[in-house]
Protein backbone atom coordinates (compact mmCIF):
# COMPACT_ATOMS: atom_id res chain seq x y z
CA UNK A 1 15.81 -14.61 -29.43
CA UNK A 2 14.14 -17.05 -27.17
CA UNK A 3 11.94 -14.60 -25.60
CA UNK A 4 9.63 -12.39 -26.54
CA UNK A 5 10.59 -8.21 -26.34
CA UNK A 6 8.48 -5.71 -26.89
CA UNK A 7 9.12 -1.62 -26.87
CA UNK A 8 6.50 1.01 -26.54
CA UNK A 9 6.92 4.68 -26.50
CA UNK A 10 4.07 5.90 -24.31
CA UNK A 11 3.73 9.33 -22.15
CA UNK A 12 4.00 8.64 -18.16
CA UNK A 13 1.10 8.28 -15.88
CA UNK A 14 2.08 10.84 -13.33
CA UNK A 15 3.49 13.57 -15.68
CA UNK A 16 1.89 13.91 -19.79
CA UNK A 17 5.13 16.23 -20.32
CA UNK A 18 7.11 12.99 -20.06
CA UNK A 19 7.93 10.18 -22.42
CA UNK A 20 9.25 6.28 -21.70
CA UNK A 21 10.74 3.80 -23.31
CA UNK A 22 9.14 0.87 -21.63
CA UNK A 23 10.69 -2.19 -22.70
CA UNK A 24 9.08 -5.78 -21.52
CA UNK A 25 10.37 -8.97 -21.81
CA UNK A 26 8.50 -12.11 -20.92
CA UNK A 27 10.03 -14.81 -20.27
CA UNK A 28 6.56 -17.25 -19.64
CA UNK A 29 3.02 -16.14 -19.48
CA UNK A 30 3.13 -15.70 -16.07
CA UNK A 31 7.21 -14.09 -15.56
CA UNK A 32 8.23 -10.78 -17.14
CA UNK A 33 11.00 -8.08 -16.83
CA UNK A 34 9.55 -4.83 -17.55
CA UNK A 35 11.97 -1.57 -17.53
CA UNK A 36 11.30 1.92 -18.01
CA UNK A 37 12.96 4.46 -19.14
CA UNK A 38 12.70 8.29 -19.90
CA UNK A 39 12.53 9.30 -23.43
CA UNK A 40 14.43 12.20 -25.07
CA UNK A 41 13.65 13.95 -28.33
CA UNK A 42 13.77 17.02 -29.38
CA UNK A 43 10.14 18.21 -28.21
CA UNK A 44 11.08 16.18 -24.84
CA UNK A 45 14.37 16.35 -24.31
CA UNK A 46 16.33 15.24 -20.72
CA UNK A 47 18.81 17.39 -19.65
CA UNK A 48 21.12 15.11 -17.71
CA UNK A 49 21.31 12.55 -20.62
CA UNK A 50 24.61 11.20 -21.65
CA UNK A 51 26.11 8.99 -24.66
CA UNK A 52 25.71 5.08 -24.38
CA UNK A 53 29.28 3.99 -23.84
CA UNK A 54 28.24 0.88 -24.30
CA UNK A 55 26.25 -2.03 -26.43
CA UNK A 56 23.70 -2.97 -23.83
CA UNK A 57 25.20 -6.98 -23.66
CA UNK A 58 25.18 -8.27 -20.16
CA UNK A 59 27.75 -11.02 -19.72
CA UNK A 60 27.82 -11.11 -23.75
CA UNK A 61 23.93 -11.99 -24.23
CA UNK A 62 21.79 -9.84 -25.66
CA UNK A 63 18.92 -9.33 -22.90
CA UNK A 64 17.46 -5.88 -23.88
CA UNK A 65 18.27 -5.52 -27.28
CA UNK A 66 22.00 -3.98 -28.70
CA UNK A 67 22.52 -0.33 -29.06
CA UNK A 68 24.57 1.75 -31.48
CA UNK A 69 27.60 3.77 -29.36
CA UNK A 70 29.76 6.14 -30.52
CA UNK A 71 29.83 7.11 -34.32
CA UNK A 72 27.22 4.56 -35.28
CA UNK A 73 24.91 6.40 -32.39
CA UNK A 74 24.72 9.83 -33.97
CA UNK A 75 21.36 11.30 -35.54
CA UNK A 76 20.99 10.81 -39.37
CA UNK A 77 20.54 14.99 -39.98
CA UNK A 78 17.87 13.92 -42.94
CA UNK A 79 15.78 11.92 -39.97
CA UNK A 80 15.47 14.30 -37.09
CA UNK A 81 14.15 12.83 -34.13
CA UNK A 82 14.54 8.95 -36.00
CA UNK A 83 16.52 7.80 -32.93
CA UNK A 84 14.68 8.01 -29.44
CA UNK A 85 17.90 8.39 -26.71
CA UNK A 86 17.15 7.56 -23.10
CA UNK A 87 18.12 7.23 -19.39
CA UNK A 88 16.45 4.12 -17.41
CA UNK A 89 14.25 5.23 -15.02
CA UNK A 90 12.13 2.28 -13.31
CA UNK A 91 12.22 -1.90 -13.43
CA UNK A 92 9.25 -3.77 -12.28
């Protein structure tokens, strides 16, 4: 990719009971997109979460990285807990 993205799992600021997915994209050293999103695992998990229905691709370009849907998207039983699911929350 031509920019740099990064993804952290980190516990929110206003409530330790919570995790995000906060993924950042800079585009310069001085412009970034930053979105967050709450996490859900089995020790955290989100209640009104649904399935992806789809790859992530805005207008066919891969912005915010490409996610599984569908058959590919379901937890490897050996791995619990190896996929982190989530609902966007915030963008800054």
């Amino acid at each position: 990719t031509k920019f740099d993205i990064f993804q952290d799992i980190v516990f929110a600021e206003n409530d330790p009971e919570s995790l995000l997915v906060r993924q950042i994209v800079k585009f310069s050293e001085t412009n970034e997109l930053c979105v967050d999103a709450l996490a859900s695992t089995s020790a955290y998990p989100l209640e009104e979460l649904t399935d992806r229905e789809r790859t992530g691709k805005i207008l066919g370009l891969n912005v915010l990285g490409v996610s599984l849907v569908g058959d590919e998207a379901e937890e490897d039983v050996d791995r619990p807990d190896s996929r982190v699911r989530f609902v966007f929350d915030e963008g800054r």
